[in-house]
N, C-alpha and C. Protein backbone atom coordinates (compact mmCIF):
# COMPACT_ATOMS: atom_id res chain seq x y z
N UNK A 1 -58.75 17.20 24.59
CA UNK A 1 -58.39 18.60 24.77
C UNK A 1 -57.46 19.01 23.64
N UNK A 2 -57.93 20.16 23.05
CA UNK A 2 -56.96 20.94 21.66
C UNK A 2 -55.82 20.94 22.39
N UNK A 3 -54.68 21.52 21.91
CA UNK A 3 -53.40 22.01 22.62
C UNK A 3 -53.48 23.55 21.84
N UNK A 4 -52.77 24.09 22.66
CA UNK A 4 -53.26 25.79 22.32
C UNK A 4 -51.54 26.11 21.89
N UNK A 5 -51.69 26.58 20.78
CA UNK A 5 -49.56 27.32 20.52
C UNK A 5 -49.38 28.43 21.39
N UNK A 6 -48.56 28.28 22.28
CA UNK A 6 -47.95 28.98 24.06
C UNK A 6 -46.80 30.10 23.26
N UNK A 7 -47.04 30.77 23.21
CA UNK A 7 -45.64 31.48 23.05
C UNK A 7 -45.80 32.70 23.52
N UNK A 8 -44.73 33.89 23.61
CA UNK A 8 -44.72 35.35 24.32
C UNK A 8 -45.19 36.31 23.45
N UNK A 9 -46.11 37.31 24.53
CA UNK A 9 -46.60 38.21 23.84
C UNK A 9 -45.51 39.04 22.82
N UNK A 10 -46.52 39.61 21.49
CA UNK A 10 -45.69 40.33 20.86
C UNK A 10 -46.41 41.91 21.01
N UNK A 11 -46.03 42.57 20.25
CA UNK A 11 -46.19 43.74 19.88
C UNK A 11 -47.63 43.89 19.37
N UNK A 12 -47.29 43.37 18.11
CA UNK A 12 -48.41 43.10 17.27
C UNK A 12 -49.78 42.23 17.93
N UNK A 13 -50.06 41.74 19.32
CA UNK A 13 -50.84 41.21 19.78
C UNK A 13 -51.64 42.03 20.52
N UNK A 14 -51.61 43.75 20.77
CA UNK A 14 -51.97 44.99 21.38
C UNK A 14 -53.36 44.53 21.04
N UNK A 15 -54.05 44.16 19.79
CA UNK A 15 -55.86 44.57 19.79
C UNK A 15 -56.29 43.38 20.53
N UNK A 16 -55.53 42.33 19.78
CA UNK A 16 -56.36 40.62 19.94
C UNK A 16 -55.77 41.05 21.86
N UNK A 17 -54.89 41.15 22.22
CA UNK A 17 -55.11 40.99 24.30
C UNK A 17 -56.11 42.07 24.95
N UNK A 18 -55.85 43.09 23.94
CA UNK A 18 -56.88 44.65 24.62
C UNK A 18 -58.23 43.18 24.55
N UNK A 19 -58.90 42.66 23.53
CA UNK A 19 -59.76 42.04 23.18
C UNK A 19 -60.21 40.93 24.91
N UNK A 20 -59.06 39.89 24.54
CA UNK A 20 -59.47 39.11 25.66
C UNK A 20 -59.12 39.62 26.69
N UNK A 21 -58.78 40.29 27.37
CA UNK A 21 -58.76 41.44 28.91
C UNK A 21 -60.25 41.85 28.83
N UNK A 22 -60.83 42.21 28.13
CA UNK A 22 -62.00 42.44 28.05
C UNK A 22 -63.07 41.65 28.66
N UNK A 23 -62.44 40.62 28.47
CA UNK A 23 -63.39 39.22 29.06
C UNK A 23 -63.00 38.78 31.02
N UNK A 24 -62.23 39.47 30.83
CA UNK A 24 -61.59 39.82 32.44
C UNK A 24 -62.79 40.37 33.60
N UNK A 25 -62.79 41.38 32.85
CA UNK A 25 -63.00 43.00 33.69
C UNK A 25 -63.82 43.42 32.93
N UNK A 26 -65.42 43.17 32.41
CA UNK A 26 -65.81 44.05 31.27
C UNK A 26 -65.91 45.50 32.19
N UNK A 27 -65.99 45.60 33.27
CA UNK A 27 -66.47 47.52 33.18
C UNK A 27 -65.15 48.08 33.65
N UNK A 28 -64.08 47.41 33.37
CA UNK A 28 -63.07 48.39 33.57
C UNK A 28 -63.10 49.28 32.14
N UNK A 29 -62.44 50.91 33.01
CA UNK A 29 -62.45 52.04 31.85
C UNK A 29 -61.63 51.48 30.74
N UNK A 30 -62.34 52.04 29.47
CA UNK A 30 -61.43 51.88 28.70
C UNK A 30 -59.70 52.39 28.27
N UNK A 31 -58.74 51.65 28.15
CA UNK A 31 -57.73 52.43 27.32
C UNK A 31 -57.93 52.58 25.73
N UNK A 32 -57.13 53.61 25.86
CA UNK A 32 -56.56 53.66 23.88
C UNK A 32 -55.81 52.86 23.77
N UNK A 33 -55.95 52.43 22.53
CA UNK A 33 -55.32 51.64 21.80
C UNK A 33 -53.66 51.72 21.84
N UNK A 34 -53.43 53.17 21.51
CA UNK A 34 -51.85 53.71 22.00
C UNK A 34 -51.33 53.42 23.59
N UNK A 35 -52.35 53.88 24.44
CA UNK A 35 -51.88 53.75 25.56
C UNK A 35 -51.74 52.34 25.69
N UNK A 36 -52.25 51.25 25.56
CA UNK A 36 -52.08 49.65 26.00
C UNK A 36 -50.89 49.55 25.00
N UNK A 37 -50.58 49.97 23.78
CA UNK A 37 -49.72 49.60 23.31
C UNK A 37 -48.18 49.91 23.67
N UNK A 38 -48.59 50.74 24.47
CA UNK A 38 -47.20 51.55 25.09
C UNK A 38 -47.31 50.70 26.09
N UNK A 39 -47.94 50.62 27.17
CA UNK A 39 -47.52 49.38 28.12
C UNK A 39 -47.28 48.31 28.27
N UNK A 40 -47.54 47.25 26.99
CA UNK A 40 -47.20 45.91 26.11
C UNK A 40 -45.72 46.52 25.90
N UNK A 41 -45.19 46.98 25.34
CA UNK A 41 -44.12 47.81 25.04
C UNK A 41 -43.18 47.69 25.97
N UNK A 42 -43.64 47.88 27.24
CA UNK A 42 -42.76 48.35 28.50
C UNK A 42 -42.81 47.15 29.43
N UNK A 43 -43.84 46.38 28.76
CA UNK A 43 -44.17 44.98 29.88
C UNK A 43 -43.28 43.84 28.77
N UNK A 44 -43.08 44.04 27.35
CA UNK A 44 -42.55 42.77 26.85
C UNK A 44 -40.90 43.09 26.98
N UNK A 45 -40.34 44.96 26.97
CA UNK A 45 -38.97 44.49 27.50
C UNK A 45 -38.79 44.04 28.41
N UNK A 46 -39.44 43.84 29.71
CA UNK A 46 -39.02 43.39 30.84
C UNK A 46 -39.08 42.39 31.07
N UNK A 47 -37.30 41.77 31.40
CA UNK A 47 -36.65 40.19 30.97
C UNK A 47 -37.48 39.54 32.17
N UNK A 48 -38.21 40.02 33.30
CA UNK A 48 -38.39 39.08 34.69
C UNK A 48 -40.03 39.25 34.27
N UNK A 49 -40.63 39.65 33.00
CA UNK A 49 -42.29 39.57 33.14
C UNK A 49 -42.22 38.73 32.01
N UNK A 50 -43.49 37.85 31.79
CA UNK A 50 -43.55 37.18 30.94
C UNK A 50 -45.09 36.95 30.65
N UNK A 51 -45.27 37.65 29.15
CA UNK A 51 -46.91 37.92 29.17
C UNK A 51 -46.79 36.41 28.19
N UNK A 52 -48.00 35.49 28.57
CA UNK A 52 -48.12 33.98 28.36
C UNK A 52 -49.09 34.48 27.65
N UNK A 53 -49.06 33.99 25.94
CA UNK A 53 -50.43 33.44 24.95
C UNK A 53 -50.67 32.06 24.80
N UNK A 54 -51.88 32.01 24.88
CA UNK A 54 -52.03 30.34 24.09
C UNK A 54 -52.90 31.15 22.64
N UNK A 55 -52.95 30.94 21.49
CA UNK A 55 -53.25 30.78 20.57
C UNK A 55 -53.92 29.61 19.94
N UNK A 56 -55.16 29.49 18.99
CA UNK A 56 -55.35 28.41 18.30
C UNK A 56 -55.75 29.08 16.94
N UNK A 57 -54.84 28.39 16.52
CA UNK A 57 -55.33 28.74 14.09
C UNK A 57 -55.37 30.09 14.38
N UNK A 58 -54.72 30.97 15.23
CA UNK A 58 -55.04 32.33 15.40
C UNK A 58 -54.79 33.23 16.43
N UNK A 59 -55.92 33.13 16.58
CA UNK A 59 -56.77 33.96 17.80
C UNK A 59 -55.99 33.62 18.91
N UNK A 60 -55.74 34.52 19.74
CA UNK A 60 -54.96 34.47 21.05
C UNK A 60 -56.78 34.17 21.79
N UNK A 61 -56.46 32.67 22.49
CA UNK A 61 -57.80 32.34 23.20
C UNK A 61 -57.12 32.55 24.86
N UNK A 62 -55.94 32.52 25.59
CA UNK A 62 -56.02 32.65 26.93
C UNK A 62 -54.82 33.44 26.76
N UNK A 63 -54.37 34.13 28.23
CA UNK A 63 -53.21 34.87 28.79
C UNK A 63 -52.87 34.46 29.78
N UNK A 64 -51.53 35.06 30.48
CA UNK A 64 -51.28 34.83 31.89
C UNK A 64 -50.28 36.00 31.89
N UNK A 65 -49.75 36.74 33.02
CA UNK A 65 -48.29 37.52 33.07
C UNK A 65 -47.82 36.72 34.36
N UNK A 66 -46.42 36.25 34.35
CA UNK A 66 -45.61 35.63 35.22
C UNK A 66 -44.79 36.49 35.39
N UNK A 67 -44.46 37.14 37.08
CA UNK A 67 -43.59 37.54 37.19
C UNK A 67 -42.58 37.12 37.79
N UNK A 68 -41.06 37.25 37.82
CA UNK A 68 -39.96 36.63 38.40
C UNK A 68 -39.46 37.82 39.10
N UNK A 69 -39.68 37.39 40.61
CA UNK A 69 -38.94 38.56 41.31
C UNK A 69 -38.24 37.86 42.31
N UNK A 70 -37.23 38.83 42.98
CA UNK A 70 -35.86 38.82 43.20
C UNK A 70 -36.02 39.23 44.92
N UNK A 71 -35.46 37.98 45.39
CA UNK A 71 -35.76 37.85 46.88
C UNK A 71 -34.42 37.82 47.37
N UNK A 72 -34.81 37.98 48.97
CA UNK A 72 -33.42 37.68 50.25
C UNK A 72 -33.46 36.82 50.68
N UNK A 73 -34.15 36.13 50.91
CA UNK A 73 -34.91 34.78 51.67
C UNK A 73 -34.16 33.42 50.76
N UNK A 74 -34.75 32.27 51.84
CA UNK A 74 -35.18 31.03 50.84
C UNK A 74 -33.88 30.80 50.41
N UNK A 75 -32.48 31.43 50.36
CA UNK A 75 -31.18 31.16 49.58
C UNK A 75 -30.99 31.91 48.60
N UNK A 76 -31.50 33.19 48.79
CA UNK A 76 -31.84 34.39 47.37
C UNK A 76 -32.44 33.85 46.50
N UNK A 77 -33.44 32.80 46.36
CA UNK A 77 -34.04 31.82 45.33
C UNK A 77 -34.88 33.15 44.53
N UNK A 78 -35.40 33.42 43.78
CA UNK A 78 -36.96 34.30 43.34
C UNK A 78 -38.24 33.65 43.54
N UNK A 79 -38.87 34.30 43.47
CA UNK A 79 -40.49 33.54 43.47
C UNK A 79 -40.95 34.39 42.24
N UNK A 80 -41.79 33.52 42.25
CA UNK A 80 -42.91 33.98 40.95
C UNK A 80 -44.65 34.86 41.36
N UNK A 81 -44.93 35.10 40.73
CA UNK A 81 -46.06 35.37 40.85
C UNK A 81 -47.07 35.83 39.52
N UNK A 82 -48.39 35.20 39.62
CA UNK A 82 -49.16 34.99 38.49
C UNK A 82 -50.24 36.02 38.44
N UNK A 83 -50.35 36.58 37.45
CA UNK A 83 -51.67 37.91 37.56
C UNK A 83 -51.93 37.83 36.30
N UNK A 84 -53.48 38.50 36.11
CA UNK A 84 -54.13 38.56 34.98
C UNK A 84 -54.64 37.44 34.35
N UNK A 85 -54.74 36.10 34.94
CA UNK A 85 -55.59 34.89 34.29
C UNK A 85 -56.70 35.07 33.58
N UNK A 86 -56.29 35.17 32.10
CA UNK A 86 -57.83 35.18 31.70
C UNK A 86 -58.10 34.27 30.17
N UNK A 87 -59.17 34.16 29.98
CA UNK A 87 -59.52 33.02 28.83
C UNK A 87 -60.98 33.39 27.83
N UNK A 88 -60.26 33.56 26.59
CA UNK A 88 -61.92 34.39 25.94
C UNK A 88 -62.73 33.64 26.53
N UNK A 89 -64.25 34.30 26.76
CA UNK A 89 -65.40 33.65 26.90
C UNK A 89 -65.86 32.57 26.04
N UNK A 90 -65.55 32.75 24.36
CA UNK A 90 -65.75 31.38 24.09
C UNK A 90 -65.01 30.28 23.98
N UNK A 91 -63.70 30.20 24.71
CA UNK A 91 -63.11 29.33 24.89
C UNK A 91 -63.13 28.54 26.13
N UNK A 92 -63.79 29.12 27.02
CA UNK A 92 -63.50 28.49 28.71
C UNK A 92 -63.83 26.67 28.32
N UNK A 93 -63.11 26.62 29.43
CA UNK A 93 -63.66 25.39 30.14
C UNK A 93 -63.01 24.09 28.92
N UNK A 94 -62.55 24.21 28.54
CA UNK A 94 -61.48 23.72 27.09
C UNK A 94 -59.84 23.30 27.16
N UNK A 95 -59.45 24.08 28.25
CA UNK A 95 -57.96 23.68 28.55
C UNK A 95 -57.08 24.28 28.32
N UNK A 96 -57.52 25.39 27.75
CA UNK A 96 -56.37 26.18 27.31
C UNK A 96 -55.85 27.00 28.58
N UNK A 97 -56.38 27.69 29.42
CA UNK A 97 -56.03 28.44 30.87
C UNK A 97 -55.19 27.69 31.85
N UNK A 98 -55.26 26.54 31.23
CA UNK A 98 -55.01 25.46 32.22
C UNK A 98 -53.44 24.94 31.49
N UNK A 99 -53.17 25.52 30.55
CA UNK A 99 -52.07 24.97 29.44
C UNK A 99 -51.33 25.98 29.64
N UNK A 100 -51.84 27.68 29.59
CA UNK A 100 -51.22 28.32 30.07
C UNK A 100 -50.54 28.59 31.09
N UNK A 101 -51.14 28.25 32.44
CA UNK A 101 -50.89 28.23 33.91
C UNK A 101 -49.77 26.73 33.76
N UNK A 102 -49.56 25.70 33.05
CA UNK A 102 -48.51 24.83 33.41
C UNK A 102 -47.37 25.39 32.53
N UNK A 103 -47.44 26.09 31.65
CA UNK A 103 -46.63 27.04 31.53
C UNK A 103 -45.61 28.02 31.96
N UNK A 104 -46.42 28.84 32.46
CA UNK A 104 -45.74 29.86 33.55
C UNK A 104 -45.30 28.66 34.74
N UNK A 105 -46.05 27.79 35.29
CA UNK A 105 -45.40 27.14 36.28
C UNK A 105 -44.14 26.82 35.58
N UNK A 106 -43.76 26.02 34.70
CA UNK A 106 -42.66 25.33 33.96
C UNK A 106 -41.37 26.90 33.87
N UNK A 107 -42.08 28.05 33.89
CA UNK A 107 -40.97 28.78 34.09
C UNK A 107 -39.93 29.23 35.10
N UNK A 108 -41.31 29.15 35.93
CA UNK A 108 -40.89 29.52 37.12
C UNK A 108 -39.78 28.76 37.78
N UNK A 109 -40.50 27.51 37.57
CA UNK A 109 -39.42 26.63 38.01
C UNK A 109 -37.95 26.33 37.54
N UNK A 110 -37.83 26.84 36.04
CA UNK A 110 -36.82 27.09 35.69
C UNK A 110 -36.04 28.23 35.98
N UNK A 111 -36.76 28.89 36.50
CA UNK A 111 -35.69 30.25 36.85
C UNK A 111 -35.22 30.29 38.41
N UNK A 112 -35.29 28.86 38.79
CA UNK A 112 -35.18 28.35 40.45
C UNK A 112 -36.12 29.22 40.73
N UNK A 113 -37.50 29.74 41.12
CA UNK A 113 -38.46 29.86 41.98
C UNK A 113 -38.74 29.12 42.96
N UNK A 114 -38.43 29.60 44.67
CA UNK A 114 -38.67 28.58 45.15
C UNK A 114 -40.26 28.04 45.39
N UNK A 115 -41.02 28.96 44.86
CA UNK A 115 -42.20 29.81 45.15
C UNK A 115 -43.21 30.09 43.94
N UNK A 116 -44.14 29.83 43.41
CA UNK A 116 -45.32 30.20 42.25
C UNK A 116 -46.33 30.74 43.31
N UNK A 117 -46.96 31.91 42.89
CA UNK A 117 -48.36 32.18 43.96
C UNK A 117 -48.89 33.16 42.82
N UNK A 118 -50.37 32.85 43.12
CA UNK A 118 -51.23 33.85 42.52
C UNK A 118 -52.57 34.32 43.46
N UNK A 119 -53.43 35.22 42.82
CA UNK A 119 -54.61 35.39 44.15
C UNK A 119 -55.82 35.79 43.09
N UNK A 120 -56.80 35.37 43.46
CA UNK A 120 -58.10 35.53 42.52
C UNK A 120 -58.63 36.31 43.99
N UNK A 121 -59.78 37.02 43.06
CA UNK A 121 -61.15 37.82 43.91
C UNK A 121 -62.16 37.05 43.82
N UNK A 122 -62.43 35.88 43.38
CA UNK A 122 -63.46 35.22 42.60
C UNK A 122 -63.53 33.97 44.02
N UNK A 123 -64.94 34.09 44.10
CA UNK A 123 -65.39 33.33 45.08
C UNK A 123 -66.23 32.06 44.15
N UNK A 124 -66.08 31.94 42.81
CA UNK A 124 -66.78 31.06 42.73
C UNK A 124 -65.97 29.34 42.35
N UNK A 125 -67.25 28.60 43.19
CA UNK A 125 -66.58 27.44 43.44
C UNK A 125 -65.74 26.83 41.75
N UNK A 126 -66.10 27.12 40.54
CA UNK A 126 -65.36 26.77 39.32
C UNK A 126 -64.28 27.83 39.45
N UNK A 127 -63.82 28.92 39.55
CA UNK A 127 -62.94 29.05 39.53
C UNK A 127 -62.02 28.75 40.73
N UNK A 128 -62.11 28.77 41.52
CA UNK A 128 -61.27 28.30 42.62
C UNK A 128 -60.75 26.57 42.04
N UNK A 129 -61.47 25.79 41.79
CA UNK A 129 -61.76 24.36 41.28
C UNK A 129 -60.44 24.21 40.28
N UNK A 130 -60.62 25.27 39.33
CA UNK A 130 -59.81 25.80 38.19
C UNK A 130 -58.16 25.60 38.74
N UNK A 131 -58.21 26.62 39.64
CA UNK A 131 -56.73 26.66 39.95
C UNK A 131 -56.15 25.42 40.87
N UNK A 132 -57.23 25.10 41.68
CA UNK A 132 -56.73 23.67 42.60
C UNK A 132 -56.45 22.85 41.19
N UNK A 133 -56.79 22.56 40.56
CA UNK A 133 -56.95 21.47 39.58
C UNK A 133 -55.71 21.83 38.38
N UNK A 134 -55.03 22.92 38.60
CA UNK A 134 -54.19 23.48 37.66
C UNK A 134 -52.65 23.28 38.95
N UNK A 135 -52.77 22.90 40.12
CA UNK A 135 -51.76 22.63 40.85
C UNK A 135 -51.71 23.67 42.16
N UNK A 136 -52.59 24.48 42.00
CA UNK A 136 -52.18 25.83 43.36
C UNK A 136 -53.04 24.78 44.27
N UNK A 137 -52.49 25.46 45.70
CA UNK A 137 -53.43 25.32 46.53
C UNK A 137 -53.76 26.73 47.61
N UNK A 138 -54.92 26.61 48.06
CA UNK A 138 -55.76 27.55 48.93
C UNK A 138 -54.54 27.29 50.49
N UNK A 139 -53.74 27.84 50.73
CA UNK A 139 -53.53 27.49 51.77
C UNK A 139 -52.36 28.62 52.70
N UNK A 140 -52.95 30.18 51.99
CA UNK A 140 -52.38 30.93 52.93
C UNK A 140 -53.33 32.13 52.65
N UNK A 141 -53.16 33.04 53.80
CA UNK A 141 -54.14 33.96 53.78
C UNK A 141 -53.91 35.62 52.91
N UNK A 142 -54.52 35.77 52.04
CA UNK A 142 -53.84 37.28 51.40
C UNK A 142 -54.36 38.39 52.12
N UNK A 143 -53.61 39.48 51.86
CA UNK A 143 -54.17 40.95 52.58
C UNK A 143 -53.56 41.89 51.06
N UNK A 144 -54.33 42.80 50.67
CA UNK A 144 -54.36 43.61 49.85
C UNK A 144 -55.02 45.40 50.17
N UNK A 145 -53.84 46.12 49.88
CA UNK A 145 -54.71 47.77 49.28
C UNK A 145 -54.76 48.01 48.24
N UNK A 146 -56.20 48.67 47.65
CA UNK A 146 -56.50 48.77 46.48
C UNK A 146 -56.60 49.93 45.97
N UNK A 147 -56.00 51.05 44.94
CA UNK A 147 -55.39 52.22 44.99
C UNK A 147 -56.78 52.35 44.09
């Protein structure tokens, strides 16, 4: 397995992530270029989000956003939570998603999280496989509204 260079989104990474988000969601509407760049903008000041690249010789090949939020519970510990997993199409299945996700875990845990959780829509048995095999487990039930 390559090792992918992990570091935080920048500014300058607005086309290459518009790019792999793409590989997400292809029929989501498009944004402008301005508009994603204004929300990269507003998502990299914020000290409790953390947009995860892996890179190779380049190319941003996977993402993740980790968030650190701020609880009552648990000993006021935070929990985390993981959204937006995604990995260009020609990179899957390679290790890099999987480099990313021990990543964000490694943060979480540093920021005392007592807690990492994420939630896929994806019923298929490789991706589910994906995340068991990356350390989550299937073992509580989600409920969601979708605006």
């Amino acid at each position: 397995m390559l090792r992918c260079t992990i570091r935080n989104a920048t500014i300058r990474d607005s086309i290459a992530l518009q790019d792999v988000y793409a590989h997400m969601h292809p029929n989501d509407p498009e944004v402008s270029e301005h508009a994603f760049r204004n929300a990269l903008a507003l998502a990299i000041d914020d000290p409790l989000q953390h947009i995860i690249v892996g890179e190779l010789d380049g190319p941003i090949v996977a993402v993740c956003t980790l968030y650190i939020l701020s609880n009552l519970t648990r000993g006021c510990r935070p929990f985390g939570l993981i959204e937006n997993v995604v990995t260009h199409r020609d990179h899957r299945r390679l290790g890099y998603g999987r480099q990313i996700l021990a990543e964000a875990t490694e943060r979480a845990a540093n920021a005392g999280c007592y807690k990492l959780m994420l939630m896929t829509g994806s019923k298929r048995d490789e991706v589910l496989a994906f995340y068991e095999a990356a350390g989550f487990k299937q073992n509580k039930t989600g409920f969601q509204i979708r605006f």
